[in-house]
PDB file of N, CA and C in Angstrom:
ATOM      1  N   UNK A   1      12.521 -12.380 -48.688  1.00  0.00           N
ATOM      2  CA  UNK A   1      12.114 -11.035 -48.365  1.00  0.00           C
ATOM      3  C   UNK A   1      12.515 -10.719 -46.930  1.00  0.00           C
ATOM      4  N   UNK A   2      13.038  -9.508 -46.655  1.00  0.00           N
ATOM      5  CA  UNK A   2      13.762  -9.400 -45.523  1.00  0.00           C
ATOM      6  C   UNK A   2      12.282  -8.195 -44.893  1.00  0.00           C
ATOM      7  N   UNK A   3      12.027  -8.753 -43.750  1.00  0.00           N
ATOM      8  CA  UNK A   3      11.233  -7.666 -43.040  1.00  0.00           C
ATOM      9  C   UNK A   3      11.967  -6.884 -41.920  1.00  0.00           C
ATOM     10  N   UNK A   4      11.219  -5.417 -42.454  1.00  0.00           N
ATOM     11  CA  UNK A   4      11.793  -4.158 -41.701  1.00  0.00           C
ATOM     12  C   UNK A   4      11.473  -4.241 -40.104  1.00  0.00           C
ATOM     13  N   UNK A   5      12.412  -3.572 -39.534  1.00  0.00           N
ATOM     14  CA  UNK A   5      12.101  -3.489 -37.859  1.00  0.00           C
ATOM     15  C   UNK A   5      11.324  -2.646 -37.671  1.00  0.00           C
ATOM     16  N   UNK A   6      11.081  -2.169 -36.499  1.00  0.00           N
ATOM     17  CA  UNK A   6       9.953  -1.398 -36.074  1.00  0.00           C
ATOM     18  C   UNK A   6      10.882   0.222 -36.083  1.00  0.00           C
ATOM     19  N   UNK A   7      10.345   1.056 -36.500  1.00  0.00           N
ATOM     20  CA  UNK A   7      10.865   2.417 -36.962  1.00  0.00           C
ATOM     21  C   UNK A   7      10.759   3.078 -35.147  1.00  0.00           C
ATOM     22  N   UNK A   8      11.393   4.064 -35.463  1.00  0.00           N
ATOM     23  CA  UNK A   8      11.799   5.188 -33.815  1.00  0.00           C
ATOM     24  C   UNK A   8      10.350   5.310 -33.751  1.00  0.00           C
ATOM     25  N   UNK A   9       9.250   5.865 -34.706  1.00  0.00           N
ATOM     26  CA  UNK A   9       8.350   6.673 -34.393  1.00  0.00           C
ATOM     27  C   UNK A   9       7.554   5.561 -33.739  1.00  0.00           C
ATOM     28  N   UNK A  10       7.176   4.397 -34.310  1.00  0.00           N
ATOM     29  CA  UNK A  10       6.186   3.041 -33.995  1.00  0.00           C
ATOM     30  C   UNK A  10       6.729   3.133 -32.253  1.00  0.00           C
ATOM     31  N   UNK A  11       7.961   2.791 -31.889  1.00  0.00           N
ATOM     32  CA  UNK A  11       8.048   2.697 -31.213  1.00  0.00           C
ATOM     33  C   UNK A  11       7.760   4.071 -29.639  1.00  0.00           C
ATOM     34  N   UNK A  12       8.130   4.541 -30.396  1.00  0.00           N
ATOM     35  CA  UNK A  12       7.791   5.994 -29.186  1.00  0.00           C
ATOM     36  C   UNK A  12       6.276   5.969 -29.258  1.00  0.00           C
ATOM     37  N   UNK A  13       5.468   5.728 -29.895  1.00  0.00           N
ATOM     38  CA  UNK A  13       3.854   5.411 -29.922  1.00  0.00           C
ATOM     39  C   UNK A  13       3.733   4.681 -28.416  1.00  0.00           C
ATOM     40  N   UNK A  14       3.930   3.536 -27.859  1.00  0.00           N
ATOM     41  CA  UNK A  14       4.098   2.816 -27.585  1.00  0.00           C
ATOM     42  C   UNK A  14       4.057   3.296 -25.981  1.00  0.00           C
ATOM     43  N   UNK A  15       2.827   2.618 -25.059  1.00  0.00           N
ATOM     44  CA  UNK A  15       2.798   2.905 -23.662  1.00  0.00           C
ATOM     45  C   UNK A  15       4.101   2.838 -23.260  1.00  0.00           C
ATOM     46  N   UNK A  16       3.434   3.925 -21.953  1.00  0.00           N
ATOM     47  CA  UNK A  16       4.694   4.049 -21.124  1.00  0.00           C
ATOM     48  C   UNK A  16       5.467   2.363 -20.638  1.00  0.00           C
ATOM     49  N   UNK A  17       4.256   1.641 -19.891  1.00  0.00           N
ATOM     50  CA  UNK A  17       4.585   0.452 -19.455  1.00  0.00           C
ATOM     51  C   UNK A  17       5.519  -0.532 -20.125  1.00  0.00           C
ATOM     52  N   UNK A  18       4.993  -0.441 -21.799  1.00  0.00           N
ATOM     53  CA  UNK A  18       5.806  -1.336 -22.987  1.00  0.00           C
ATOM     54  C   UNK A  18       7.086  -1.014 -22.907  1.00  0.00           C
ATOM     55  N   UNK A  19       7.410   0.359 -23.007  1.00  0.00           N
ATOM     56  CA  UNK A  19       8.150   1.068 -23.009  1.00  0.00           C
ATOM     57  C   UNK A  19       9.733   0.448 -21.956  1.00  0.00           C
ATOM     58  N   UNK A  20       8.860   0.143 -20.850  1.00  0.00           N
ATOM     59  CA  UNK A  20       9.809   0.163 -19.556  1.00  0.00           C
ATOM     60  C   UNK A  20      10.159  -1.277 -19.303  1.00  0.00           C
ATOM     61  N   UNK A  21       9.095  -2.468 -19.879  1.00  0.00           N
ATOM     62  CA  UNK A  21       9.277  -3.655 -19.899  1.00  0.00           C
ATOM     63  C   UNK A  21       9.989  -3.769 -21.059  1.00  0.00           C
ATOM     64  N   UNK A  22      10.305  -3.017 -22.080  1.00  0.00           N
ATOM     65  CA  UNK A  22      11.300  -3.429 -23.347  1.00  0.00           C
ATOM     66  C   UNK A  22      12.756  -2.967 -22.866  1.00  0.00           C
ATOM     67  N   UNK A  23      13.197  -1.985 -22.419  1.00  0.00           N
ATOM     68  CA  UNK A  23      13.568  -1.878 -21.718  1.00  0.00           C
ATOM     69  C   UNK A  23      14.663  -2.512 -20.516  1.00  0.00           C
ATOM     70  N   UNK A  24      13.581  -3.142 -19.278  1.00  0.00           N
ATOM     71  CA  UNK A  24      14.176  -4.353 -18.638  1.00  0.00           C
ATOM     72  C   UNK A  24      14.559  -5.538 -19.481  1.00  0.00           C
ATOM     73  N   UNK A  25      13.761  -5.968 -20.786  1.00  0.00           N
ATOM     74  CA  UNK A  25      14.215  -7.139 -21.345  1.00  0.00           C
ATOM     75  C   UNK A  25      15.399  -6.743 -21.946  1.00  0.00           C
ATOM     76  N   UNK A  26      15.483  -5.391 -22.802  1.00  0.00           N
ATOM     77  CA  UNK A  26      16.899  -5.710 -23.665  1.00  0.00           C
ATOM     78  C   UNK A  26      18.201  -5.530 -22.860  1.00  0.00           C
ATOM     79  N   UNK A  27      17.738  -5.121 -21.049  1.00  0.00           N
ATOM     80  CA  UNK A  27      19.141  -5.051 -20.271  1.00  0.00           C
ATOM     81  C   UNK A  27      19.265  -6.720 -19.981  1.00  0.00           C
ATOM     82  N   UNK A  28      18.297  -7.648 -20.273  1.00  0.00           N
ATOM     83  CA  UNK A  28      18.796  -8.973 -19.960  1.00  0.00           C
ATOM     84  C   UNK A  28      19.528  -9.640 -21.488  1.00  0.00           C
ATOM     85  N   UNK A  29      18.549  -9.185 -21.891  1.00  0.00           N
ATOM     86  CA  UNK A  29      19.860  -9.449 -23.565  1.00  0.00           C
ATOM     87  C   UNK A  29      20.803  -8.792 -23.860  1.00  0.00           C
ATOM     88  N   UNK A  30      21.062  -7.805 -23.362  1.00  0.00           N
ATOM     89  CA  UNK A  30      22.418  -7.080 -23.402  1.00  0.00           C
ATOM     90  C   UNK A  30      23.407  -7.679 -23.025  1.00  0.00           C
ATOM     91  N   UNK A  31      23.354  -8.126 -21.612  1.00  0.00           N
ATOM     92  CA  UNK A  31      23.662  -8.465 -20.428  1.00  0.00           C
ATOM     93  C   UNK A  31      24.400 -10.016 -21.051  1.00  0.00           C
ATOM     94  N   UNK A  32      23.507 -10.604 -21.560  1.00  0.00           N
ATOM     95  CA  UNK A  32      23.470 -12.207 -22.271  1.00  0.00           C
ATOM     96  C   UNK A  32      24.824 -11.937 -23.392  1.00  0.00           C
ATOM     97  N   UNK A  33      24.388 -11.070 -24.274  1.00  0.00           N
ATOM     98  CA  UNK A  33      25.044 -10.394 -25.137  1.00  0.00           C
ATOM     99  C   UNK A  33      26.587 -10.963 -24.913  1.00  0.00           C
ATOM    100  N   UNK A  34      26.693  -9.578 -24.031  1.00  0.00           N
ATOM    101  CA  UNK A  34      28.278  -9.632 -23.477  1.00  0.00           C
ATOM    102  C   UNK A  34      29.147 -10.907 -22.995  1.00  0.00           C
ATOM    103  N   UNK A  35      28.065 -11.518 -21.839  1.00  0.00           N
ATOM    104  CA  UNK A  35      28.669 -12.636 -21.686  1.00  0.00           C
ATOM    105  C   UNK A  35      29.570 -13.642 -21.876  1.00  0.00           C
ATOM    106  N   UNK A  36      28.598 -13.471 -23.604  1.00  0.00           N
ATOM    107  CA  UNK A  36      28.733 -14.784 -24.722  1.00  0.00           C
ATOM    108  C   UNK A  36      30.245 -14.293 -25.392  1.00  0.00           C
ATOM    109  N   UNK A  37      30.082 -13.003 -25.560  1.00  0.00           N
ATOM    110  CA  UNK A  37      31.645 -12.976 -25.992  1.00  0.00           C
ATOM    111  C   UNK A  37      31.054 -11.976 -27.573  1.00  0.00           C
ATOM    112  N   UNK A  38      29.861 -11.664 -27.529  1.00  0.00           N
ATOM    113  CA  UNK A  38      29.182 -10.932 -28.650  1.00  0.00           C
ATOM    114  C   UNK A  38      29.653  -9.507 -28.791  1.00  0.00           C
ATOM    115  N   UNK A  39      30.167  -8.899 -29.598  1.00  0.00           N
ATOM    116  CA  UNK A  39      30.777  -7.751 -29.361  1.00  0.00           C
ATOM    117  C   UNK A  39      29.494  -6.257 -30.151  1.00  0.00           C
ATOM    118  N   UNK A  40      29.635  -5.579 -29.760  1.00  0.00           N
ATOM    119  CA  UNK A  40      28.303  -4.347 -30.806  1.00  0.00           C
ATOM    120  C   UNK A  40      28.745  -4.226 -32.148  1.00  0.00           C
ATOM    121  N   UNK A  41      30.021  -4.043 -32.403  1.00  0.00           N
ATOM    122  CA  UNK A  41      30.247  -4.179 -33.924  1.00  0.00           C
ATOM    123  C   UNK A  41      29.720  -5.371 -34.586  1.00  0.00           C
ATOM    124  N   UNK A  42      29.990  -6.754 -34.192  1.00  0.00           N
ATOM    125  CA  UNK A  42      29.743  -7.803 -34.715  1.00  0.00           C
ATOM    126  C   UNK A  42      28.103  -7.900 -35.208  1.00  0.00           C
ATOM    127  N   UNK A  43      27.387  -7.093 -34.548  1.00  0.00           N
ATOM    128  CA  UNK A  43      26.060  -7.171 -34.369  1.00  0.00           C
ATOM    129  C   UNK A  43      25.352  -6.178 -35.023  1.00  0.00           C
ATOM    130  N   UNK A  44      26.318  -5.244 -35.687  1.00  0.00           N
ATOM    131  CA  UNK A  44      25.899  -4.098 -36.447  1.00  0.00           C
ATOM    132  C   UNK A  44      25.939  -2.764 -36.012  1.00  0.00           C
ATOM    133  N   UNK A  45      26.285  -2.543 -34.815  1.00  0.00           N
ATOM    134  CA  UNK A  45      25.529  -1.417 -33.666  1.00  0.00           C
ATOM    135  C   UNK A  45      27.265  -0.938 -33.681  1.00  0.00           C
ATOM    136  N   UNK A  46      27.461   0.744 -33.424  1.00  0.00           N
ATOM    137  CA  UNK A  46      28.242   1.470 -33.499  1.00  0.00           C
ATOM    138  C   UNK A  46      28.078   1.367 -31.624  1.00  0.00           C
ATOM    139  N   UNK A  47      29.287   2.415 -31.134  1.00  0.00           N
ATOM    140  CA  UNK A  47      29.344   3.097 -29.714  1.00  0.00           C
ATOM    141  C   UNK A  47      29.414   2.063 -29.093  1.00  0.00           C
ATOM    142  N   UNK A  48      28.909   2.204 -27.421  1.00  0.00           N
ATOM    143  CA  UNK A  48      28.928   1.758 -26.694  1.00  0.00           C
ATOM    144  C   UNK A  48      27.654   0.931 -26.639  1.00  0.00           C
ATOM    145  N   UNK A  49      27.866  -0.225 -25.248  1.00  0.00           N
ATOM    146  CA  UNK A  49      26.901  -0.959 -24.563  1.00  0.00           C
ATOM    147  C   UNK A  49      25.811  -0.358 -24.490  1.00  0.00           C
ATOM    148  N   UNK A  50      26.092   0.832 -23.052  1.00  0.00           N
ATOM    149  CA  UNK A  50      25.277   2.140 -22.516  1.00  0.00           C
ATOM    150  C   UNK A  50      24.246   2.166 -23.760  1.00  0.00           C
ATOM    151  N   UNK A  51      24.924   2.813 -25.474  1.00  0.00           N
ATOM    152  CA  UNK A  51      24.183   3.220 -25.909  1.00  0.00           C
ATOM    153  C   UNK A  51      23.276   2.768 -26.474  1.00  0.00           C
ATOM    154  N   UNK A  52      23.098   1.368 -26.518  1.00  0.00           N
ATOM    155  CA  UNK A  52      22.133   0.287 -27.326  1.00  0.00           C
ATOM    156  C   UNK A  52      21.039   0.436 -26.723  1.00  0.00           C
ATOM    157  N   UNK A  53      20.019   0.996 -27.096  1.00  0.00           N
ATOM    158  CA  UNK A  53      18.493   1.043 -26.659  1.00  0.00           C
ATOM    159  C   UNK A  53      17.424   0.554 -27.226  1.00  0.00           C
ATOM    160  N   UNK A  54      16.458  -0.005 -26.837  1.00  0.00           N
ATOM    161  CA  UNK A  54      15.371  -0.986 -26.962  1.00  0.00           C
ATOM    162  C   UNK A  54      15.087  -0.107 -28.206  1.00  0.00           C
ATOM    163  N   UNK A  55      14.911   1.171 -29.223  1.00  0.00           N
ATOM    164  CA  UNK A  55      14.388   1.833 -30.003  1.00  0.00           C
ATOM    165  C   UNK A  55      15.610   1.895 -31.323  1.00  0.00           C
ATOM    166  N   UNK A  56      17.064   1.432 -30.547  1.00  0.00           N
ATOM    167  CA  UNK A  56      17.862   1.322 -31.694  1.00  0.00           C
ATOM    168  C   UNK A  56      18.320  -0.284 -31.752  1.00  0.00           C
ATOM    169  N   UNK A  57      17.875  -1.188 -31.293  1.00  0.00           N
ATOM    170  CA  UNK A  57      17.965  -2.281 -30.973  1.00  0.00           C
ATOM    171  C   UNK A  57      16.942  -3.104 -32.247  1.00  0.00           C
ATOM    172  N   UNK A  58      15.666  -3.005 -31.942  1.00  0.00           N
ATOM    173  CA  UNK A  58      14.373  -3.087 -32.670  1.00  0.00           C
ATOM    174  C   UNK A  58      14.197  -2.776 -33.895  1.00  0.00           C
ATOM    175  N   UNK A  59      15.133  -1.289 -34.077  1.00  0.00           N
ATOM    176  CA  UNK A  59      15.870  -0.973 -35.557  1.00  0.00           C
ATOM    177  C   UNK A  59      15.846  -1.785 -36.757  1.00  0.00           C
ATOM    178  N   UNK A  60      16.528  -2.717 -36.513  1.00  0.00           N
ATOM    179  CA  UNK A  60      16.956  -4.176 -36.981  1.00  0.00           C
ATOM    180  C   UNK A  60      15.870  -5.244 -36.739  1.00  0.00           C
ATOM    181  N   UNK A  61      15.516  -5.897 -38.247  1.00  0.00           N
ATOM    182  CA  UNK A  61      14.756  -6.870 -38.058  1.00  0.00           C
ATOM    183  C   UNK A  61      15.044  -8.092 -37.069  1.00  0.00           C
ATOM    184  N   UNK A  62      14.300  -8.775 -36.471  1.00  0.00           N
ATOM    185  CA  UNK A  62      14.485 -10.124 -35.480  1.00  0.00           C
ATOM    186  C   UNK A  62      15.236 -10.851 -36.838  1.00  0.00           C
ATOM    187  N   UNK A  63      14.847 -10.943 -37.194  1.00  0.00           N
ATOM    188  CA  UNK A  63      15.566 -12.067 -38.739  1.00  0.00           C
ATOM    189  C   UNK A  63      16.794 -11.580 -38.799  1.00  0.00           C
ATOM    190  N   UNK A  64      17.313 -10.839 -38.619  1.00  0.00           N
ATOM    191  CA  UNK A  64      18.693  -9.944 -38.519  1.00  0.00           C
ATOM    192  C   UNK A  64      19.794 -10.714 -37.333  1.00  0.00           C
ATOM    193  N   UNK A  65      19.471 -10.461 -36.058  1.00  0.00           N
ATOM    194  CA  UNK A  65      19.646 -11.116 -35.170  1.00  0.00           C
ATOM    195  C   UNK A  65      19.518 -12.448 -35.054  1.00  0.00           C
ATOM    196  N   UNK A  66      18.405 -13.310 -35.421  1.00  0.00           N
ATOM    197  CA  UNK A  66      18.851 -14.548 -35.504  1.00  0.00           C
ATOM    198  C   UNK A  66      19.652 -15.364 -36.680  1.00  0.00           C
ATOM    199  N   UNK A  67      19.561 -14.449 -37.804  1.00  0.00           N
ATOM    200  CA  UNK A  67      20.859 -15.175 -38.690  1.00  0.00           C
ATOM    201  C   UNK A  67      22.321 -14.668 -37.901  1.00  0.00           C
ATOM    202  N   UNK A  68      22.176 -14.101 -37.783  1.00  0.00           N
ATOM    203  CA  UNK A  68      23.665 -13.525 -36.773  1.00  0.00           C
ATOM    204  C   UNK A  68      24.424 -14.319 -35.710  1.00  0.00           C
ATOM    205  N   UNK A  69      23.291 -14.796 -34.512  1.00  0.00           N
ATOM    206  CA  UNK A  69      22.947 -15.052 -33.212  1.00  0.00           C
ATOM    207  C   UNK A  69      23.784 -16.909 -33.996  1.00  0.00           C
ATOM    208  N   UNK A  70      22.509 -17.915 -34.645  1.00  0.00           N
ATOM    209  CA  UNK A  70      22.696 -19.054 -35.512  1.00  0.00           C
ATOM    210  C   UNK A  70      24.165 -19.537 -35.909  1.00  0.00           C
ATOM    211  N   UNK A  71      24.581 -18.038 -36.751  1.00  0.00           N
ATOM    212  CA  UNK A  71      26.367 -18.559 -37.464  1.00  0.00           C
ATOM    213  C   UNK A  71      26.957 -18.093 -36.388  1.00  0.00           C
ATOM    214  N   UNK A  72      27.034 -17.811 -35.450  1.00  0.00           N
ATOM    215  CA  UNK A  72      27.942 -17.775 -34.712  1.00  0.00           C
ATOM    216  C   UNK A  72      28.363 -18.852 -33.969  1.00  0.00           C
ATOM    217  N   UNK A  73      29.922 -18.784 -33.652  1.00  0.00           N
ATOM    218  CA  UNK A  73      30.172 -20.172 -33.331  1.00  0.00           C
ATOM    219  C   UNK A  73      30.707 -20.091 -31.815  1.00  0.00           C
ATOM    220  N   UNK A  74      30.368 -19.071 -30.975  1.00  0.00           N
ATOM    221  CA  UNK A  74      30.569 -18.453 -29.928  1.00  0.00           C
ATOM    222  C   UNK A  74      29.642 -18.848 -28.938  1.00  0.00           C
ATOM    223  N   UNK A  75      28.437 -19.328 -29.240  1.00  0.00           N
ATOM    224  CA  UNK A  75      27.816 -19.905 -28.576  1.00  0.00           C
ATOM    225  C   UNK A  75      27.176 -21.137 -28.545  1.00  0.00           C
ATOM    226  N   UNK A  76      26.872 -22.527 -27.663  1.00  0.00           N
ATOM    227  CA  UNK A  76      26.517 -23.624 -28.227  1.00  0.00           C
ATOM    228  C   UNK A  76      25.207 -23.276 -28.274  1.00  0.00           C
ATOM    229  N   UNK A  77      24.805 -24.552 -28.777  1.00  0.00           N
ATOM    230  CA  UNK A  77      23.144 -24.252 -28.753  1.00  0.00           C
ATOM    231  C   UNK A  77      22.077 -24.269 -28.190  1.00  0.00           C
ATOM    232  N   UNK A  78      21.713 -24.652 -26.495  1.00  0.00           N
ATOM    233  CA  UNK A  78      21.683 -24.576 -25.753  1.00  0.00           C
ATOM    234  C   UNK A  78      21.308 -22.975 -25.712  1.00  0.00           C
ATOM    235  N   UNK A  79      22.450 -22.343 -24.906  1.00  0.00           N
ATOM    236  CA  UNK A  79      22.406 -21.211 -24.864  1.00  0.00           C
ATOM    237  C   UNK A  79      22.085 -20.163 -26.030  1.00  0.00           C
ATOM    238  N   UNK A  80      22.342 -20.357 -27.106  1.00  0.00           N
ATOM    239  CA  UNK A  80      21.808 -19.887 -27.942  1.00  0.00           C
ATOM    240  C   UNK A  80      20.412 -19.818 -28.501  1.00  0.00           C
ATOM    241  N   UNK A  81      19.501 -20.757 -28.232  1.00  0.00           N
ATOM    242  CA  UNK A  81      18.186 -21.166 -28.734  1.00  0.00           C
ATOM    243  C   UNK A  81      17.481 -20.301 -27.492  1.00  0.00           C
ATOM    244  N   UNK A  82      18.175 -19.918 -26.088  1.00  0.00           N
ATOM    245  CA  UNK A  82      17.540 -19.182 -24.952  1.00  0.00           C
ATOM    246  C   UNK A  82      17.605 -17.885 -25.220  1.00  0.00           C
ATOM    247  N   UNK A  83      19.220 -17.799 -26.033  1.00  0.00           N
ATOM    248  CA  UNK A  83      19.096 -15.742 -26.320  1.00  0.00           C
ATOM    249  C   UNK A  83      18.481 -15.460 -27.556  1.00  0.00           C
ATOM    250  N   UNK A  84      17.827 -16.634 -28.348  1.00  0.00           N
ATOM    251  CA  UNK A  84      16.770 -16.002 -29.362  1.00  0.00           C
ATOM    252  C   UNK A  84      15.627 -16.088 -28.921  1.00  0.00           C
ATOM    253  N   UNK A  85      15.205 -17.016 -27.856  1.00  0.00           N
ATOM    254  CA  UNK A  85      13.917 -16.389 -26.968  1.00  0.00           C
ATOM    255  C   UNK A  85      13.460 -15.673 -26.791  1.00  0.00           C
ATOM    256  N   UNK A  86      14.776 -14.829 -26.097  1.00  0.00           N
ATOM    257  CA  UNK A  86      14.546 -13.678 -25.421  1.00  0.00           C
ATOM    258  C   UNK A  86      14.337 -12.435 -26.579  1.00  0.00           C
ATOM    259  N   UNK A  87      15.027 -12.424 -28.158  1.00  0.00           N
ATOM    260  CA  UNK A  87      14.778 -11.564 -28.406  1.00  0.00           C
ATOM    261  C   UNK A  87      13.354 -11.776 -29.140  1.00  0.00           C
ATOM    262  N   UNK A  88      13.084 -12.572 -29.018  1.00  0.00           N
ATOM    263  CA  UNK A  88      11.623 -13.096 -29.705  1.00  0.00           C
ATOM    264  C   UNK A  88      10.641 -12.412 -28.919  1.00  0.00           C
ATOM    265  N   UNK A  89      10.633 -12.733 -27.735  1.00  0.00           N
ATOM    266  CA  UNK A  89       9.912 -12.094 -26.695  1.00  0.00           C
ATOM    267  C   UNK A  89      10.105 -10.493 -26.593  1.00  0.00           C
ATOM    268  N   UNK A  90      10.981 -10.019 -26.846  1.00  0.00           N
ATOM    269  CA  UNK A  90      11.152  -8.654 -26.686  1.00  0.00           C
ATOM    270  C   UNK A  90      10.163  -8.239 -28.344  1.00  0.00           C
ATOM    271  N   UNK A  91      10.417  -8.462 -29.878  1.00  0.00           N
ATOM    272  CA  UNK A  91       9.687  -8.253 -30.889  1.00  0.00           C
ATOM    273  C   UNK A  91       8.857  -8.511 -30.529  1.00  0.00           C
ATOM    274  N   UNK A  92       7.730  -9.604 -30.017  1.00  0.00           N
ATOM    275  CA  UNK A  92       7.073  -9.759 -29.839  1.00  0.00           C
ATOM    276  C   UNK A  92       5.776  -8.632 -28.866  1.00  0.00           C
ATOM    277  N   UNK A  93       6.553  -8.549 -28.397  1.00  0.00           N
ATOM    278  CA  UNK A  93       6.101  -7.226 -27.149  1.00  0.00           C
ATOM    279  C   UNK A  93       6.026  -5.950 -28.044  1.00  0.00           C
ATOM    280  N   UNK A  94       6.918  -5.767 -28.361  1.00  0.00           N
ATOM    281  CA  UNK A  94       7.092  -3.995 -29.039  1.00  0.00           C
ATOM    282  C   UNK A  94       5.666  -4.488 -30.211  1.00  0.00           C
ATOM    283  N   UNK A  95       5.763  -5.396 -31.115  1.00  0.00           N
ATOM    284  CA  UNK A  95       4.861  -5.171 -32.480  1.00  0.00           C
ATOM    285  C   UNK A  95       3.438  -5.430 -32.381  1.00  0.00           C
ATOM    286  N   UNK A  96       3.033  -6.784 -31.224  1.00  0.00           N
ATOM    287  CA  UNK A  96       1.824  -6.825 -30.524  1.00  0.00           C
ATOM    288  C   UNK A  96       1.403  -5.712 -30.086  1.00  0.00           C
ATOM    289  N   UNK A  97       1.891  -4.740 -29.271  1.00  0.00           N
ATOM    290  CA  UNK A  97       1.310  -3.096 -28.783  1.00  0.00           C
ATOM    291  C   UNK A  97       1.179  -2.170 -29.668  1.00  0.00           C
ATOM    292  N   UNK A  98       2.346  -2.136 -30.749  1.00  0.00           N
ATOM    293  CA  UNK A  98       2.399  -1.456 -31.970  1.00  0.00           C
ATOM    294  C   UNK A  98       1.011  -2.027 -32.349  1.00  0.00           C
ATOM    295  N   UNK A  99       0.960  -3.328 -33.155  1.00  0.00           N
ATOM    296  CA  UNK A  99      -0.075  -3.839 -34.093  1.00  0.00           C
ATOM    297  C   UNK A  99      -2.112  -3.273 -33.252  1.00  0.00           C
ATOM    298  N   UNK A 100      -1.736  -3.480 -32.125  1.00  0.00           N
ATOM    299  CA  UNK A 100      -2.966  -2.527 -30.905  1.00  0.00           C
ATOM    300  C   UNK A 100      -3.250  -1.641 -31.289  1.00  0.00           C
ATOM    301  N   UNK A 101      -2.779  -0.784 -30.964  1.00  0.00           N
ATOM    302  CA  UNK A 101      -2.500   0.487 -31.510  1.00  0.00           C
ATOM    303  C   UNK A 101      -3.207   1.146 -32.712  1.00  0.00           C
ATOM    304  N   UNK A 102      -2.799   0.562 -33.667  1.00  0.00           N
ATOM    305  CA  UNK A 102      -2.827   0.534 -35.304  1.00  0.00           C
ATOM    306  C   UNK A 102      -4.037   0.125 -35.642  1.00  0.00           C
ATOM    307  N   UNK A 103      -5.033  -1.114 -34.885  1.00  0.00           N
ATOM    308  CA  UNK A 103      -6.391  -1.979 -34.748  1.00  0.00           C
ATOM    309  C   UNK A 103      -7.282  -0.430 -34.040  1.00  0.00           C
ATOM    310  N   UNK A 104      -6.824   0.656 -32.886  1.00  0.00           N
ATOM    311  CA  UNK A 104      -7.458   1.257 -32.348  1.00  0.00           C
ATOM    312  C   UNK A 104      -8.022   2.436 -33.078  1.00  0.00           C
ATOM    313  N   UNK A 105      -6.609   2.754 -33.602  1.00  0.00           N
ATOM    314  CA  UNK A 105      -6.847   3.859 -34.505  1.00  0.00           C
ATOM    315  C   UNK A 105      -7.379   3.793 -35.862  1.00  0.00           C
ATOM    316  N   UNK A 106      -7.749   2.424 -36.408  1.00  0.00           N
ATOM    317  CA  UNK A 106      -8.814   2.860 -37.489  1.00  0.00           C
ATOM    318  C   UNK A 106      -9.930   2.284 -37.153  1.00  0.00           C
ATOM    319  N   UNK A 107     -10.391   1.823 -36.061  1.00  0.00           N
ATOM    320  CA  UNK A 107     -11.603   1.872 -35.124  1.00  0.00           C
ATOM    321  C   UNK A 107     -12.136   3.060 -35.088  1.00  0.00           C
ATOM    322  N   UNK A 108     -11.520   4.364 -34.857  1.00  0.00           N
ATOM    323  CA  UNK A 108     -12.146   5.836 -34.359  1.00  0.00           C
ATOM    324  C   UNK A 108     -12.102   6.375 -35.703  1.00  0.00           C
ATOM    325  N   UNK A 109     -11.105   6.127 -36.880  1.00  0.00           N
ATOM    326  CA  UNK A 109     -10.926   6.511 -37.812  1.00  0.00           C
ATOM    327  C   UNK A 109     -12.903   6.340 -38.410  1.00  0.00           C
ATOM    328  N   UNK A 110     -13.093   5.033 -38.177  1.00  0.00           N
ATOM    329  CA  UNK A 110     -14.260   4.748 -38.658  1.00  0.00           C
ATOM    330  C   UNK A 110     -15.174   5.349 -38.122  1.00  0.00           C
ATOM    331  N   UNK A 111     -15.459   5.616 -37.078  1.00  0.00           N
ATOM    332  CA  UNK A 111     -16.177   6.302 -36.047  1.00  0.00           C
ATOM    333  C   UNK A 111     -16.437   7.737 -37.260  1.00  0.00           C
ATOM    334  N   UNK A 112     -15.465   8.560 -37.088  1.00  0.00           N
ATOM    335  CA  UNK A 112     -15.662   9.286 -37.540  1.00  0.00           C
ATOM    336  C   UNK A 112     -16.360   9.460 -39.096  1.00  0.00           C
TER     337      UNK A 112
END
């Protein structure tokens, strides 16, 4: 079973702060990205670098990215087991605040 990424709207929910720390992380995985020799087509993503954003990034399940990230033979493993860290840490961030969120609002739901 393949799980869905986090949709535009989940994410625009989402404090300003989350927002700006997702953000700084996916310019370090971007950044990693390129390095490695990873190109945006290869990875699914149309356009440019510029245009890859933490909201079209997230798009895409983590399971997506690390079967991707895994067969590739572009990177050893080493370095590779560090840039699935990082995107671990970035899902991790966006769906923990999302999943908040979601705990708050049928808290008041009940309220009412």
């Amino acid at each position: 079973m393949l799980t869905l990424g986090i949709s535009r709207r989940d994410y625009e929910r989402l404090p300003t702060d989350t927002k700006l720390k997702a953000i700084s992380m996916l310019e370090g995985i971007k950044t990693e990205l390129r390095r490695r020799g990873f190109s945006l087509r290869f990875l699914g993503h149309n356009g440019r670098w510029e245009n890859l954003t933490p909201p079209v990034f997230v798009a895409f399940p983590e399971v997506y990215y690390e079967r991707l990230i895994e067969g590739s033979r572009l990177v050893r493993l080493r370095p590779r087991e560090e840039m699935l860290e990082q995107i671990s840490e970035l899902y991790r961030l966006v769906k923990q605040t999302t999943q908040l969120e979601d705990r708050d609002l049928e808290y008041w739901f009940k309220k009412i």
